[in-house]
N, C-alpha and C. Protein backbone atom coordinates (compact mmCIF):
# COMPACT_ATOMS: atom_id res chain seq x y z
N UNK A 1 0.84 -1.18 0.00
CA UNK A 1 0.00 0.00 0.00
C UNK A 1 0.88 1.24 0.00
N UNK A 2 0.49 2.39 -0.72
CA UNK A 2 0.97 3.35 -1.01
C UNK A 2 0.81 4.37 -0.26
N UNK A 3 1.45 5.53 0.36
CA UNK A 3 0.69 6.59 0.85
C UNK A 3 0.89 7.69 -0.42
N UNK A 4 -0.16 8.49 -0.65
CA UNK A 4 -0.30 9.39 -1.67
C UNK A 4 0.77 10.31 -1.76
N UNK A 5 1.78 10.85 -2.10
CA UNK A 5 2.29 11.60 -2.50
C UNK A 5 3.76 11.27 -1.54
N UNK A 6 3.89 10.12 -1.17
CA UNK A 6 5.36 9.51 -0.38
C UNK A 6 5.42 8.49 -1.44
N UNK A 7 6.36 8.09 -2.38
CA UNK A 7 6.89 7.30 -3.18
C UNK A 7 7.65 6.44 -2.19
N UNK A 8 7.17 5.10 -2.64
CA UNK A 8 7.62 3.84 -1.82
C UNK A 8 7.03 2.73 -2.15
N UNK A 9 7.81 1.74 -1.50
CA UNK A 9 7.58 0.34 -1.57
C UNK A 9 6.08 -0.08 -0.92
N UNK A 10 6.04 0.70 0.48
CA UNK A 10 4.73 0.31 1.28
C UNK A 10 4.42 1.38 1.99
N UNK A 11 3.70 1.22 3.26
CA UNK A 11 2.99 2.43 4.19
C UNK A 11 3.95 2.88 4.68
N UNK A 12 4.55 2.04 5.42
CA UNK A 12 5.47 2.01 6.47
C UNK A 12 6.95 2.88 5.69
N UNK A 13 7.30 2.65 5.13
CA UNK A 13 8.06 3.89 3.95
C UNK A 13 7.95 5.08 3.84
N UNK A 14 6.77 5.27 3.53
CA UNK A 14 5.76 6.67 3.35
C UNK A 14 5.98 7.37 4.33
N UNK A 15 5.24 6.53 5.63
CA UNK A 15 5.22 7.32 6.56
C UNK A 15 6.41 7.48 7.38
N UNK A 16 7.32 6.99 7.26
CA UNK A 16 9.02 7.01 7.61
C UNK A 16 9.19 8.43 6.84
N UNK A 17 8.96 8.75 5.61
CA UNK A 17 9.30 9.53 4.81
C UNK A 17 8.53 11.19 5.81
N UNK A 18 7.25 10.68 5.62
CA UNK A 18 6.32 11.71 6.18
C UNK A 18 7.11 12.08 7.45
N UNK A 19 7.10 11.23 8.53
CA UNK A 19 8.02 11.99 9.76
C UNK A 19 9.18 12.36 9.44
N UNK A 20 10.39 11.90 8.69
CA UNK A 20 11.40 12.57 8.55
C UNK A 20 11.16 14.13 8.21
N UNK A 21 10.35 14.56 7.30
CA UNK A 21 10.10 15.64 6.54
C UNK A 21 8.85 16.01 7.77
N UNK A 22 8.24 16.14 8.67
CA UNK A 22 7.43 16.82 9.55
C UNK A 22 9.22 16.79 10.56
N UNK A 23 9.79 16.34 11.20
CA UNK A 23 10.93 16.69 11.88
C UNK A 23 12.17 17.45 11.16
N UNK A 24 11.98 17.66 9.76
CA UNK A 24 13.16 18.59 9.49
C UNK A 24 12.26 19.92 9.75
N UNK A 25 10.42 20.07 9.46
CA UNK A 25 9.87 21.47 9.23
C UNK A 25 9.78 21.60 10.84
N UNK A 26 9.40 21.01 12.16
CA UNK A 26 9.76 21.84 13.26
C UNK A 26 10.92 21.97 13.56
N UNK A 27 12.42 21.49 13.01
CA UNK A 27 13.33 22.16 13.56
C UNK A 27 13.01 23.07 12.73
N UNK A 28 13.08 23.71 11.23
CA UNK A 28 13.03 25.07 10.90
C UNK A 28 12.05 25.86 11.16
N UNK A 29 11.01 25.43 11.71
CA UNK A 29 10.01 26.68 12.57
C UNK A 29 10.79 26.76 14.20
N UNK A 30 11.29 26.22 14.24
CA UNK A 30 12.09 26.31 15.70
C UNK A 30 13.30 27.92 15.16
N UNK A 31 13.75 27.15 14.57
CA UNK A 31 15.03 28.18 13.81
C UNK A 31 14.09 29.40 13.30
N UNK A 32 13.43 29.33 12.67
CA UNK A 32 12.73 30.96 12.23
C UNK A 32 11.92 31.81 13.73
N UNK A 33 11.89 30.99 14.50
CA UNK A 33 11.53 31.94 15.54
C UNK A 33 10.28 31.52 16.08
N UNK A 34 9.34 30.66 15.36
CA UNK A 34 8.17 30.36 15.11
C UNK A 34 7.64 30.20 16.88
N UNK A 35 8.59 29.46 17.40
CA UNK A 35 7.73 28.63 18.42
C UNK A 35 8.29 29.52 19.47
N UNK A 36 9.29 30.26 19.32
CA UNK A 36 9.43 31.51 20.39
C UNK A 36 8.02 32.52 20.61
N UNK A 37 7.51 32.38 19.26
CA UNK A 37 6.52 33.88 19.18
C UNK A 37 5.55 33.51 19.96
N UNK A 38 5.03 31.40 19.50
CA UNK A 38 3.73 30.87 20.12
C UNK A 38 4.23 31.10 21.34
N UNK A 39 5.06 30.91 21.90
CA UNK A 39 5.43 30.60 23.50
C UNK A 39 5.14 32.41 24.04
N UNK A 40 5.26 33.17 23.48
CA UNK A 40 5.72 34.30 23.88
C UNK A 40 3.35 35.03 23.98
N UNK A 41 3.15 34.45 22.57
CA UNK A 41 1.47 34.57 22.42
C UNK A 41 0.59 33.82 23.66
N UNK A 42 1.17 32.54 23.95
CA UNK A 42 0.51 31.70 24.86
C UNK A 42 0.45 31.99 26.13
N UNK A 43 1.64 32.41 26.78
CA UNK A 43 2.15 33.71 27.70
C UNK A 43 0.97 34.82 28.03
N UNK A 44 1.11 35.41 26.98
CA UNK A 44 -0.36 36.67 26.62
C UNK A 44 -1.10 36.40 27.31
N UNK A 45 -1.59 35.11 26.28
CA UNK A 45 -2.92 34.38 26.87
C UNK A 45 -3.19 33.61 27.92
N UNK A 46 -2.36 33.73 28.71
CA UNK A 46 -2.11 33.55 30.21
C UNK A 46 -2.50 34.26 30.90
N UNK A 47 -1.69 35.31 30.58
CA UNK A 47 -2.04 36.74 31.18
C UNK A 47 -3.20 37.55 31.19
N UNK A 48 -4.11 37.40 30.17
CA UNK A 48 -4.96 37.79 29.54
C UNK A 48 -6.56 36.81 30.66
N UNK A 49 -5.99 36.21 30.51
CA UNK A 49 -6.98 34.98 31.81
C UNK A 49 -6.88 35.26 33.02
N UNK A 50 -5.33 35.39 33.65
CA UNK A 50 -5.57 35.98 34.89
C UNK A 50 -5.86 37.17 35.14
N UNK A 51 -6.17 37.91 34.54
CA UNK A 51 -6.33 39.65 34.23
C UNK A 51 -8.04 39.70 34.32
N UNK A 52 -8.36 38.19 33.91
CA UNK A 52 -10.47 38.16 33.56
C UNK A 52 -11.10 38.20 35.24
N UNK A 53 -11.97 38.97 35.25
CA UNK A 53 -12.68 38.23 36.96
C UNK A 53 -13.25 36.76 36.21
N UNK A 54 -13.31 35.85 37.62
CA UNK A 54 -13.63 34.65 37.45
C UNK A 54 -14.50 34.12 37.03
N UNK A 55 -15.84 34.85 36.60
CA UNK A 55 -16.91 34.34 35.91
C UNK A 55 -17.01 34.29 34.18
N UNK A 56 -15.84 35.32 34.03
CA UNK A 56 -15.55 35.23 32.41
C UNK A 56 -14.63 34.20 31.53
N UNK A 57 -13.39 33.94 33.04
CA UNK A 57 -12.73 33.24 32.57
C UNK A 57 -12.95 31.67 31.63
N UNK A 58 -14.09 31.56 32.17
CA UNK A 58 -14.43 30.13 31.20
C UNK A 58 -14.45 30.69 29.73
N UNK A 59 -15.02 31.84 29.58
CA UNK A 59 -15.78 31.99 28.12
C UNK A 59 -14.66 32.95 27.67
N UNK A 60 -13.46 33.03 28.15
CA UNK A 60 -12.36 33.61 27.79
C UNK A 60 -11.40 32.98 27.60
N UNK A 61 -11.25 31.64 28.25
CA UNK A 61 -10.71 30.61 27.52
C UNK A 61 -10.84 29.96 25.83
N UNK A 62 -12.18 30.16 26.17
CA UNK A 62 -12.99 28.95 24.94
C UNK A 62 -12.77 30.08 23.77
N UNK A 63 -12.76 31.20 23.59
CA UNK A 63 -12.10 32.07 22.85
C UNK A 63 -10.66 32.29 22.41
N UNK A 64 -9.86 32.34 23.51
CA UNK A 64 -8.43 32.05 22.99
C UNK A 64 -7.83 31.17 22.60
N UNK A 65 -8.70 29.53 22.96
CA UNK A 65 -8.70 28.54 22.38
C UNK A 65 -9.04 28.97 20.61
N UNK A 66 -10.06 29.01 20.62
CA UNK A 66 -10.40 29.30 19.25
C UNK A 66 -9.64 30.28 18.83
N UNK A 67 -9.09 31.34 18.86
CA UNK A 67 -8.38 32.69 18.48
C UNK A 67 -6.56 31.81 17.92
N UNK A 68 -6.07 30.70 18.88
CA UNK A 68 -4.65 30.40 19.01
C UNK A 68 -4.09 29.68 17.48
N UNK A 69 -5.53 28.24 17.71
CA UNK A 69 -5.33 27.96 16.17
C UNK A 69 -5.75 27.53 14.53
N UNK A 70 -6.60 29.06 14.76
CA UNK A 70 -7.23 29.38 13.95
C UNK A 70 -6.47 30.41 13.12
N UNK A 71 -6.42 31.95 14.21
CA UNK A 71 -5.79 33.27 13.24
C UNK A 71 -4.43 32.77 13.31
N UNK A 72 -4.14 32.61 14.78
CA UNK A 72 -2.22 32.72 14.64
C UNK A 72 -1.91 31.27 13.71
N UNK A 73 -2.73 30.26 13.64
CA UNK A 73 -2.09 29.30 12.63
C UNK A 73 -2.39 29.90 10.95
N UNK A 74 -3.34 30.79 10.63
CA UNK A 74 -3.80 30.97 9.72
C UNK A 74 -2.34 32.24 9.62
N UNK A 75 -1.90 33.21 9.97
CA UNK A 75 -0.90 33.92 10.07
C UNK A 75 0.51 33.32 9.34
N UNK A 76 0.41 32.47 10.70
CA UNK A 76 2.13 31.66 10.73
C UNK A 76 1.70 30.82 9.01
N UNK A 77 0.93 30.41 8.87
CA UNK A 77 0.70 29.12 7.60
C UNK A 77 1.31 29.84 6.30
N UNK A 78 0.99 31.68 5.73
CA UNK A 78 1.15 32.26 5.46
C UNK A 78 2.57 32.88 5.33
N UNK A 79 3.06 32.99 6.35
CA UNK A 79 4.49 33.73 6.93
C UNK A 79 5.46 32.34 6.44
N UNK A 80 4.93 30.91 7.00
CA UNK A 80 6.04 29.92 6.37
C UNK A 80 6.21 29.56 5.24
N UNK A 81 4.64 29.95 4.37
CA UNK A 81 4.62 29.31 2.77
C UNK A 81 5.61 30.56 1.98
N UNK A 82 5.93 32.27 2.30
CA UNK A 82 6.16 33.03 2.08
C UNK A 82 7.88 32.98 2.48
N UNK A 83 8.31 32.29 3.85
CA UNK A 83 9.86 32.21 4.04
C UNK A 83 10.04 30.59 3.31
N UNK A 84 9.65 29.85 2.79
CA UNK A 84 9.52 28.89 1.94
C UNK A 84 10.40 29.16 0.06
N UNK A 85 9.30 30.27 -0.26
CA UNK A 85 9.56 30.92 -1.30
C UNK A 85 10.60 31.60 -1.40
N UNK A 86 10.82 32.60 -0.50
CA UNK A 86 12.35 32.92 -0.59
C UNK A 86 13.64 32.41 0.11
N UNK A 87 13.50 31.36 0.79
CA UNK A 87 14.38 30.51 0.53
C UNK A 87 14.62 29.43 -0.34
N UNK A 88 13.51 29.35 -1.37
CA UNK A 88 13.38 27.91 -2.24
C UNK A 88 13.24 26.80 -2.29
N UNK A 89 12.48 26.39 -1.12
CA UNK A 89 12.13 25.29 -0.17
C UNK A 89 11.26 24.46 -1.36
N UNK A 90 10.25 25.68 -1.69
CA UNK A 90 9.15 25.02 -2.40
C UNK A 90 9.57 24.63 -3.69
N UNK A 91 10.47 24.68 -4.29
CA UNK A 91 10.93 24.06 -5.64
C UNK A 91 11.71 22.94 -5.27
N UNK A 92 12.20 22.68 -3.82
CA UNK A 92 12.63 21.12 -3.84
C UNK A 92 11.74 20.16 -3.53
N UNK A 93 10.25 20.64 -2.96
CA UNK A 93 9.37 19.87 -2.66
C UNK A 93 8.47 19.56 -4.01
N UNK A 94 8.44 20.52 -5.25
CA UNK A 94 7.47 20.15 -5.88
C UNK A 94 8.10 19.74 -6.89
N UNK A 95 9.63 19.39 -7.25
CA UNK A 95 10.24 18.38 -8.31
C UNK A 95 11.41 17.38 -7.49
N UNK A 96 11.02 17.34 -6.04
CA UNK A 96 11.86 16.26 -5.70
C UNK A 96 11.52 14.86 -5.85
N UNK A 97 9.83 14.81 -6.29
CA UNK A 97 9.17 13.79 -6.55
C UNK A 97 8.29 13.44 -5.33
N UNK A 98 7.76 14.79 -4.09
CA UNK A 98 7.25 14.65 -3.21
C UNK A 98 5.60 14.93 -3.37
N UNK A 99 5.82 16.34 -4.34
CA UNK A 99 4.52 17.02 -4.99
C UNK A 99 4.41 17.60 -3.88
N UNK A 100 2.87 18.52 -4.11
CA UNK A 100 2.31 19.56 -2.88
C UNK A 100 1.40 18.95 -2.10
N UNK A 101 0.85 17.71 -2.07
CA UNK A 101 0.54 16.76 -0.96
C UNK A 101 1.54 16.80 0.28
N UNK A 102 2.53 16.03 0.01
CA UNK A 102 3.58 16.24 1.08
C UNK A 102 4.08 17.32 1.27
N UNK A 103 3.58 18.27 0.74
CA UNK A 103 4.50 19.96 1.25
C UNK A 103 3.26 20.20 2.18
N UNK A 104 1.84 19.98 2.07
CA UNK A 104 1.32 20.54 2.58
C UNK A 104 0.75 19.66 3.95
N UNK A 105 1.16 18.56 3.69
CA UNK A 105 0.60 17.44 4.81
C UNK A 105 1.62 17.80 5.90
N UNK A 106 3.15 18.02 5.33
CA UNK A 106 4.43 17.68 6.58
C UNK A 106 3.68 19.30 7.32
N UNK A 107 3.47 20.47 6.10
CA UNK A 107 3.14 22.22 7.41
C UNK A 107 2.15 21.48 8.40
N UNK A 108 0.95 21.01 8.09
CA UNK A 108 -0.03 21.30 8.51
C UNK A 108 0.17 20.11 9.70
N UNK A 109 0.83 19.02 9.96
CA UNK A 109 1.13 17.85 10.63
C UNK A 109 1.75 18.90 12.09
N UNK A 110 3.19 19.60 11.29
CA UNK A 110 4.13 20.34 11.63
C UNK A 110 3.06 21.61 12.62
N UNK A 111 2.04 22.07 11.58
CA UNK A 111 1.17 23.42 12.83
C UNK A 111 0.49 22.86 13.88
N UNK A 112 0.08 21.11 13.89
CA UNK A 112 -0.77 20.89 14.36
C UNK A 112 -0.11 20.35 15.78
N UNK A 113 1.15 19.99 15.37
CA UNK A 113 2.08 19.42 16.67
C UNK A 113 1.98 21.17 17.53
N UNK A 114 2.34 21.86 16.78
CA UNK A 114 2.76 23.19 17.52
C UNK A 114 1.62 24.38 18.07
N UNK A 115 0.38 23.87 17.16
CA UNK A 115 -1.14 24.12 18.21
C UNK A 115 -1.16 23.48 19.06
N UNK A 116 -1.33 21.75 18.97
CA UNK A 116 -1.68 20.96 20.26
C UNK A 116 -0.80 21.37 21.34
N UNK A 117 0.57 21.88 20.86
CA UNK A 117 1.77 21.96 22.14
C UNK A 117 1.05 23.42 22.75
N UNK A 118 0.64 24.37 22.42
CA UNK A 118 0.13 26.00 22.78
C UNK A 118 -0.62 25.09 23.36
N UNK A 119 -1.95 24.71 22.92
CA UNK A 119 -3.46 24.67 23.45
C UNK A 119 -3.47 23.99 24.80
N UNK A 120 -2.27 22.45 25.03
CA UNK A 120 -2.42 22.02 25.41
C UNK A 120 -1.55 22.62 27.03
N UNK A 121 -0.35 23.45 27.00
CA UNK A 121 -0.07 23.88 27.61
C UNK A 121 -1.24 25.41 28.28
N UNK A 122 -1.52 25.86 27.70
CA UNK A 122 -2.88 26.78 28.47
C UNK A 122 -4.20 26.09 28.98
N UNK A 123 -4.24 25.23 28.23
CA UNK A 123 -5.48 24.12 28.99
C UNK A 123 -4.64 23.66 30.65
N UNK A 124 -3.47 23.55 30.29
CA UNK A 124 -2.90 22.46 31.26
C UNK A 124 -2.69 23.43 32.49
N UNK A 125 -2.42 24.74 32.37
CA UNK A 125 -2.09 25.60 32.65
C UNK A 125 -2.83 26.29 33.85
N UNK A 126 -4.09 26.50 32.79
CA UNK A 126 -5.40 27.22 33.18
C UNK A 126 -6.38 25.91 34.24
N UNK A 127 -6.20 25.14 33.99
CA UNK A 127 -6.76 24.12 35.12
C UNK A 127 -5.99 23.95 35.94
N UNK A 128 -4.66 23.68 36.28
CA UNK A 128 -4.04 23.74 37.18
C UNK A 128 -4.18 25.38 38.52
N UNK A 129 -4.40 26.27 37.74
CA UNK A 129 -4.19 27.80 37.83
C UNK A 129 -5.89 28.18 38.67
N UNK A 130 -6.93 27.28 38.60
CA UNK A 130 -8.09 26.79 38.90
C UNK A 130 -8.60 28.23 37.67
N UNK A 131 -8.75 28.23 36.42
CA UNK A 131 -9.20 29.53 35.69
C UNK A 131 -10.47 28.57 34.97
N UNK A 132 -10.05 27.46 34.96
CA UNK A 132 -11.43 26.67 34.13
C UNK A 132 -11.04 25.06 34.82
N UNK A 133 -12.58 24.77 34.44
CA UNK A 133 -12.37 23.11 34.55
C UNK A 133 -12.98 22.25 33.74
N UNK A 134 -11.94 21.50 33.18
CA UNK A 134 -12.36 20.77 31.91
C UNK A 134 -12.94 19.12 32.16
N UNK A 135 -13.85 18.53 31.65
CA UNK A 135 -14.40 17.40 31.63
C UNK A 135 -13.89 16.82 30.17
N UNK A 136 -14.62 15.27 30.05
CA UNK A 136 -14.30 14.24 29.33
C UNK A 136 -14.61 15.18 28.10
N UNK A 137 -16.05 15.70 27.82
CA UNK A 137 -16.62 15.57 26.90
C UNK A 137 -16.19 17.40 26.46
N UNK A 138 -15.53 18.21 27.32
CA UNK A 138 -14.54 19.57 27.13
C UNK A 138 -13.40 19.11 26.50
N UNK A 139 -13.02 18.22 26.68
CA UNK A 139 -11.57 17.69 26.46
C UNK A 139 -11.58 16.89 24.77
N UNK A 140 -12.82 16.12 24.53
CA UNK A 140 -13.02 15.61 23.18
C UNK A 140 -12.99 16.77 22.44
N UNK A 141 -13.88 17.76 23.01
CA UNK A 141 -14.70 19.21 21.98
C UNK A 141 -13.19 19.55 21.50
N UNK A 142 -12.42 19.54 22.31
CA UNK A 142 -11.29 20.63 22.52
C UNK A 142 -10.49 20.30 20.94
N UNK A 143 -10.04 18.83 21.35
CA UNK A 143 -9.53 17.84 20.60
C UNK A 143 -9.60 17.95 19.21
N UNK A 144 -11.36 17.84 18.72
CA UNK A 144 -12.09 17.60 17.54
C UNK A 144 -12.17 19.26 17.06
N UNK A 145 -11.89 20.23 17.42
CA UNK A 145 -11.90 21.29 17.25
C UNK A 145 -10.29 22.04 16.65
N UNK A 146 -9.70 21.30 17.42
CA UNK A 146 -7.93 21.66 16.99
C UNK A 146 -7.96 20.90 15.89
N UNK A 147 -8.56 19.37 15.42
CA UNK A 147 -8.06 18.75 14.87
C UNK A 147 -8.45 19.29 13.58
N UNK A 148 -9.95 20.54 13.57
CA UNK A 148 -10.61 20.27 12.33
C UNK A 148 -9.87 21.74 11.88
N UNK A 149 -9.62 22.73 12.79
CA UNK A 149 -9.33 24.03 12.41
C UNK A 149 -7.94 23.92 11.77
N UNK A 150 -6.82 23.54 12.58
CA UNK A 150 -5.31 23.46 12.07
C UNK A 150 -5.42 23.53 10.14
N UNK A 151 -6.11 22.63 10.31
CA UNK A 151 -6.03 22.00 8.23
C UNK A 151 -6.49 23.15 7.79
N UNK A 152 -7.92 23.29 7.93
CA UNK A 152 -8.47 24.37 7.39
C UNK A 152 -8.25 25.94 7.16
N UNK A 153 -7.63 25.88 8.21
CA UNK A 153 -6.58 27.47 8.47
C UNK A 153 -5.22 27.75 7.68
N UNK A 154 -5.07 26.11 7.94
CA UNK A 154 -3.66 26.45 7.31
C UNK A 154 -3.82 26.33 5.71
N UNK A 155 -4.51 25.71 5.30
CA UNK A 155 -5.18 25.60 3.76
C UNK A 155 -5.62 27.09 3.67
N UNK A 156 -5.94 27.62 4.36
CA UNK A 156 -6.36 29.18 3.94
C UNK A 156 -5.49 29.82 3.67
N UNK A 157 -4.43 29.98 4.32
CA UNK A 157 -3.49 31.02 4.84
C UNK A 157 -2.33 30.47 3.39
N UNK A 158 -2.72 28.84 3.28
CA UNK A 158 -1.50 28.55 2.19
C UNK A 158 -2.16 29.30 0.93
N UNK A 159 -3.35 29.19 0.61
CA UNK A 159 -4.32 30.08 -0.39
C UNK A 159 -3.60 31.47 -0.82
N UNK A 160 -4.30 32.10 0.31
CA UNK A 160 -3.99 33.11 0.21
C UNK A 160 -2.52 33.92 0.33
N UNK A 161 -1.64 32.87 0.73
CA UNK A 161 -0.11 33.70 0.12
C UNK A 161 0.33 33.06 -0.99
N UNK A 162 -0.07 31.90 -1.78
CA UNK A 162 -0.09 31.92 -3.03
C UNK A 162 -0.66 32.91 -4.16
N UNK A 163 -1.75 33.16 -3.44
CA UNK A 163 -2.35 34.46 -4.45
C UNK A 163 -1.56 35.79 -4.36
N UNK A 164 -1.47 35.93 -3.14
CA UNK A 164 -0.08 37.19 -2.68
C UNK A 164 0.54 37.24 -2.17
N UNK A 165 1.69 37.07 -3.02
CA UNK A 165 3.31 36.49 -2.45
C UNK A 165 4.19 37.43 -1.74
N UNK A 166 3.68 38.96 -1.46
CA UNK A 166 4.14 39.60 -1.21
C UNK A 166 4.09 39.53 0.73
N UNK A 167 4.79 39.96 1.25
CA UNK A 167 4.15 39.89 2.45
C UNK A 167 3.28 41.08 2.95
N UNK A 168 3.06 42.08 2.96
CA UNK A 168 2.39 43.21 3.04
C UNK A 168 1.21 42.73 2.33
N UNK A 169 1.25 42.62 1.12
CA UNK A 169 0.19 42.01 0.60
C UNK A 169 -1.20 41.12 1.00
N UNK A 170 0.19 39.92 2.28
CA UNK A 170 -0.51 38.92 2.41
C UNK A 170 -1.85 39.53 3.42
N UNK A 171 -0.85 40.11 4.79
CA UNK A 171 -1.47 40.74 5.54
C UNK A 171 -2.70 41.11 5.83
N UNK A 172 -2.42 42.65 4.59
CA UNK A 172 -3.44 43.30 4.50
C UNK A 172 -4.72 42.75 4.21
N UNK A 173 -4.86 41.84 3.10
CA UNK A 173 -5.69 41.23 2.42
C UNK A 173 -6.15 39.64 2.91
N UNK A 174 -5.19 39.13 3.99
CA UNK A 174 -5.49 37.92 5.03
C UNK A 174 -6.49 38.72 5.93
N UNK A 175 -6.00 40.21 6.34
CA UNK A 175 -7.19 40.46 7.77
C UNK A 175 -8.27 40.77 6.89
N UNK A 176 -8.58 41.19 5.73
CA UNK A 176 -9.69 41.21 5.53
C UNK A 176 -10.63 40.19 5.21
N UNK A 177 -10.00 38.84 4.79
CA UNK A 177 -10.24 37.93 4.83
C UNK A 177 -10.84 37.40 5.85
N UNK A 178 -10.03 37.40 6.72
CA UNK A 178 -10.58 36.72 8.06
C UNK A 178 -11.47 37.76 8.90
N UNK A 179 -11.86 38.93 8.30
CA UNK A 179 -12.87 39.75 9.26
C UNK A 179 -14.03 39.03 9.42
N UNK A 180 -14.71 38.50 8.45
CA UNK A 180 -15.91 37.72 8.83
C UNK A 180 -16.06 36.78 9.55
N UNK A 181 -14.95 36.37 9.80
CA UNK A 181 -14.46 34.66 10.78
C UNK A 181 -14.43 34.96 12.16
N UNK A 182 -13.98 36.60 12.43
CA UNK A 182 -13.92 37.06 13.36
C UNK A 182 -15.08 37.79 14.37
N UNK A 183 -16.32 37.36 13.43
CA UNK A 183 -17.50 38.23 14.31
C UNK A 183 -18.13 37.83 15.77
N UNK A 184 -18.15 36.03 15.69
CA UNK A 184 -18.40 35.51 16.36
C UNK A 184 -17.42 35.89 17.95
N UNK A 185 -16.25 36.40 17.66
CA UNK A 185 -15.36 36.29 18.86
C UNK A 185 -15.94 38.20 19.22
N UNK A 186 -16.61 38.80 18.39
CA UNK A 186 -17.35 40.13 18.90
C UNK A 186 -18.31 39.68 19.50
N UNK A 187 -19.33 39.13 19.01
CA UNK A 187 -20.33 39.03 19.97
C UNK A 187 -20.22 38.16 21.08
């Protein structure tokens, strides 16, 4: 059996292939700064919780949950497909015989290790900290919610800095993008 876009003998190949290439992209989001910024955002949002009186804090969680990896993965997805390009990353992935399956499976594998590591440290954090308390069926939501946004965000964000490769570009025209995504966290 084959995995789609890992050339090989069997699964077990593939996916040898697949982790090698998800462990070379978090050391280079390590090296670009990437996981300093989450650590430095998650922090915030620490702060930002203990700063809530205690009756908000639940519904100020469940927001920065949603806010962590959604925009900032939708951001970063953008910012890496863009330091990609000018370093030339993306021309060894799309004639090394990997295609844009595996360019886009190893980011999004790669954002999803580095959401679950944020989310799971402020969950871990914020219950310990007594700011919320999470159950079985908080803890699935949580789960099924990281699992579905990461892709989808980062499929956006890869979108839209393909269309504008510029970075200013991306920006400007990502927040307007995402203004409508953002109403729900107004009301």
């Amino acid at each position: 059996m084959k995995i789609r876009g890992f050339p090989g003998t069997n699964a077990d190949e593939g996916l040898f292939r697949l982790l090698g290439l998800v462990k070379w992209e978090v050391r280079l989001q390590y090296r670009s700064g990437i996981y300093a910024v989450y650590g430095i955002m998650t922090s915030f949002f620490l702060f930002i919780l203990y700063l809530l009186p205690q009756e908000y804090r639940e519904t100020g969680f469940q927001y920065l949950v949603y806010f962590d990896p959604s925009f900032l993965g939708f951001f970063f997805a953008g910012g890496l497909v863009l330091l990609d390009q000018i370093q030339g990353i993306l021309p060894v992935y799309m004639t090394g015989g990997r295609g844009f399956f595996s360019y886009w499976l190893t980011k999004a594998v790669a954002l999803f290790l580095l959401s679950g590591a944020a989310v799971g440290v402020l969950t871990g954090i914020s219950i310990v900290a007594g700011f919320i308390r999470l159950d079985l069926v908080g803890f699935v939501f949580l789960c099924l919610g990281l699992s579905l946004s990461v892709p989808v965000f980062f499929s956006l964000g890869l979108w839209v800095a393909s269309v504008f490769p510029r970075v200013t570009d991306y920006f400007l025209f990502s927040s307007l993008l995402l203004f409508p995504l953002m109403i729900p966290l107004v009301e």
